[in-house]
Protein backbone atom coordinates (compact mmCIF):
# COMPACT_ATOMS: atom_id res chain seq x y z
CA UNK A 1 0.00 0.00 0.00
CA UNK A 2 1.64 3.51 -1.09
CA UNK A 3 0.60 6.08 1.22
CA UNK A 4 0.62 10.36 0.36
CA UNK A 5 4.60 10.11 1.76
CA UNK A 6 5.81 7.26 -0.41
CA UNK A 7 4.86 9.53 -3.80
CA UNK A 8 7.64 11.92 -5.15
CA UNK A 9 8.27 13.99 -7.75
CA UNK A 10 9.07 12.04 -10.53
CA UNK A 11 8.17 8.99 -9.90
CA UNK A 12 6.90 7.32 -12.78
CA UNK A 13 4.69 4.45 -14.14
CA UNK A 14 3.21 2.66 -17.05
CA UNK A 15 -0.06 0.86 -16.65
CA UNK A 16 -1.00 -2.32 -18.10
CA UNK A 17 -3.06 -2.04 -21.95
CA UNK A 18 -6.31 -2.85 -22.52
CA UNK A 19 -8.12 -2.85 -25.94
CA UNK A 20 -11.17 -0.47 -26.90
CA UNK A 21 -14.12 -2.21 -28.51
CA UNK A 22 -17.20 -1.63 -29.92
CA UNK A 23 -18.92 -2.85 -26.91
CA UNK A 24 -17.40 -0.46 -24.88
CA UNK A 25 -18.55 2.69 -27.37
CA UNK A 26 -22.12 1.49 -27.25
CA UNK A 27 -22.18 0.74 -23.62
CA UNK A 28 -20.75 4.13 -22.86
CA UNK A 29 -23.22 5.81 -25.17
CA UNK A 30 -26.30 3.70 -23.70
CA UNK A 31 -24.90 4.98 -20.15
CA UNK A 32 -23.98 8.27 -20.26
CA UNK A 33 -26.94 9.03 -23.21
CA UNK A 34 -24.04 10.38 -25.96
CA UNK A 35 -25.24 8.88 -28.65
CA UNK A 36 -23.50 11.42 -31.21
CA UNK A 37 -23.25 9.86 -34.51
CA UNK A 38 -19.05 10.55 -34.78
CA UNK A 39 -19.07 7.53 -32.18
CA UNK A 40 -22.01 5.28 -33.00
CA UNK A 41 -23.16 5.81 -36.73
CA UNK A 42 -20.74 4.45 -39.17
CA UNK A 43 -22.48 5.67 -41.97
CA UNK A 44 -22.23 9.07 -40.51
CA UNK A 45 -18.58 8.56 -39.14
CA UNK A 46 -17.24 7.34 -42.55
CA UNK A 47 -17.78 10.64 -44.18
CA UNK A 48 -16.22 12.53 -41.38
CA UNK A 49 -12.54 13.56 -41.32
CA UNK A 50 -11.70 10.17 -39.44
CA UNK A 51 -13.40 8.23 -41.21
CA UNK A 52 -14.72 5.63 -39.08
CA UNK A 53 -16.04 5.80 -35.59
CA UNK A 54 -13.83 6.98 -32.67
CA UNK A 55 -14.46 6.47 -28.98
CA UNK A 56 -15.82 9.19 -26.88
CA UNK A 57 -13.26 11.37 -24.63
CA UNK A 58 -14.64 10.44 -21.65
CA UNK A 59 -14.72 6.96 -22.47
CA UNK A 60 -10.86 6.98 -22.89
CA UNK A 61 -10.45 9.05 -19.51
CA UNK A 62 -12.65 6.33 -18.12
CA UNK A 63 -10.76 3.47 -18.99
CA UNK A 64 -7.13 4.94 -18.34
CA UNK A 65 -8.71 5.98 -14.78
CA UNK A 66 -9.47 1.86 -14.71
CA UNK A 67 -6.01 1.24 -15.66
CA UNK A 68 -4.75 3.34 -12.51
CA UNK A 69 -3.15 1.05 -9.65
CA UNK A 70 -5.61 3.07 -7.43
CA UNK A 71 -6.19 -0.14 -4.95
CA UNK A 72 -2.24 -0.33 -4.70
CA UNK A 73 -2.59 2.85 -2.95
CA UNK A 74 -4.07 4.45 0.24
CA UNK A 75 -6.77 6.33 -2.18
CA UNK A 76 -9.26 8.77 -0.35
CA UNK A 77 -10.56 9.98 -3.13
CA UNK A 78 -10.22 11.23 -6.86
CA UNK A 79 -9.79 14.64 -6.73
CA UNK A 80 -10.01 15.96 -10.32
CA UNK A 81 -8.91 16.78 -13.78
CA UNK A 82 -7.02 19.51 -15.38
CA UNK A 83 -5.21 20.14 -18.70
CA UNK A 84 -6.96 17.57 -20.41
CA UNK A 85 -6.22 17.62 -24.31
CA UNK A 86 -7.50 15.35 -26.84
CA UNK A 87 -4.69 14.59 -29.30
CA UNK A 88 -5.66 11.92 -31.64
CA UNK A 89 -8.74 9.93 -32.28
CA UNK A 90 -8.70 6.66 -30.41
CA UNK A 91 -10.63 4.18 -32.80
CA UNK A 92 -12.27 0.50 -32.25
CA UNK A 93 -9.24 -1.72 -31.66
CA UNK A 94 -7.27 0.54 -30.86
CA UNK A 95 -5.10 -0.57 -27.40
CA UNK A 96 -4.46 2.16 -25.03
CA UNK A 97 -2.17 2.11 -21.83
CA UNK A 98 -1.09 5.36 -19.61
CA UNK A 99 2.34 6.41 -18.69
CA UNK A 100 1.90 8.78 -15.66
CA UNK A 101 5.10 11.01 -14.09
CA UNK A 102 4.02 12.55 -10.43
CA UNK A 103 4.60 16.37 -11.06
CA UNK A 104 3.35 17.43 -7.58
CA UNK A 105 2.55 16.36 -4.53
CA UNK A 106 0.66 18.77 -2.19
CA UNK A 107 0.52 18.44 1.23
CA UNK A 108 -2.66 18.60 2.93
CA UNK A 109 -4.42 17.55 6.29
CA UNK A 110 -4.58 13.66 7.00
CA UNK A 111 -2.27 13.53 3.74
CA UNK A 112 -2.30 15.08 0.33
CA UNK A 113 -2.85 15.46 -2.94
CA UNK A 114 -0.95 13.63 -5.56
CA UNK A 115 -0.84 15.09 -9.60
CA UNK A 116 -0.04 12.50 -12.08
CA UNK A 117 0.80 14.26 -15.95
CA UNK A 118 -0.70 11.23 -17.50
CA UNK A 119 -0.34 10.74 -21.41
CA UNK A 120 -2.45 7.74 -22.77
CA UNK A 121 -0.92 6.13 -25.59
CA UNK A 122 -2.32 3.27 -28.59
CA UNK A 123 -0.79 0.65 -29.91
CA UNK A 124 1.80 2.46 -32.14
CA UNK A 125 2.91 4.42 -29.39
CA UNK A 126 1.04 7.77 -30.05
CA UNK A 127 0.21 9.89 -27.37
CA UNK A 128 -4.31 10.10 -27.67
CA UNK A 129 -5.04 12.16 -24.62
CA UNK A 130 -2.94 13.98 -22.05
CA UNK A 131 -4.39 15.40 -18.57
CA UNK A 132 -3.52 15.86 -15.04
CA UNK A 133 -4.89 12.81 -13.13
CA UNK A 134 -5.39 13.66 -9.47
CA UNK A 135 -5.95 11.74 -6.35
CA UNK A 136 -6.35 12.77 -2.75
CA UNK A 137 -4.23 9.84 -0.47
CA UNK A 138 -3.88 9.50 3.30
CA UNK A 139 -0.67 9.75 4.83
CA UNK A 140 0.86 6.53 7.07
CA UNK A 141 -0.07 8.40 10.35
CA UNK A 142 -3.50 8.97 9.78
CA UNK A 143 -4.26 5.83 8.28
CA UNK A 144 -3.39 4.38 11.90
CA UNK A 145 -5.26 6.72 13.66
């Protein structure tokens, strides 16, 4: 268990991969009610710019979230987002994995908040979304308390 003192600057990791399907889009779109046809109408996505169907954003932020150790640490609590870019489509089949570098690590009561630059990369290596992934972790001492 990594608790807010075991993270330092710098640190790094790279998560394990897991492959987007078409499952995924439509499951996505049937939860979160985005049914916009650039994800779920090939017809429609075929004459667009990528042509073929990408996943949504927030699916890809969803699954690198999933591909977080987060029950390796001593997680309170996801504490947000920033500088989130979208840099390349990520398309059906496409298999994504994060590399994460802690850039800061901010002290607060009980323990802290830890950033993670995260930049979530496919199969051939290309970087599809960056962001600043960060999670709220309790420090050693008042974990025993």
């Amino acid at each position: 268990m990594l608790y807010f003192e075991d993270f330092q600057v710098g640190h790094k990791l790279v998560t394990r991969a897991r492959t987007v399907t078409e499952a995924d889009i439509v499951n996505f779109a049937s939860l979160s009610g985005d049914w916009y046809p650039l994800h779920t109408d090939i017809e429609y996505a075929r004459k667009s710019s990528f042509g073929e169907r990408i996943a949504h954003g927030m699916l890809v932020l969803s699954i690198a979230s999933g591909l977080m150790p987060l029950t390796d640490w001593a997680l309170v609590a996801f504490y947000g987002m920033d500088r989130v870019r979208f840099l390349k489509p990520t398309l059906i089949g496409d298999t994504i994995h994060v590399e994460a570098e802690v850039v800061e690590c901010r002290k607060k009561e009980k323990g802290g908040v830890v950033n993670f630059r995260q930049i979530i990369k496919n199969q051939r290596n290309e970087a599809v979304v960056s962001a600043d992934f960060k999670v709220m972790v309790i420090s050693k001492e008042a974990a025993s308390q």
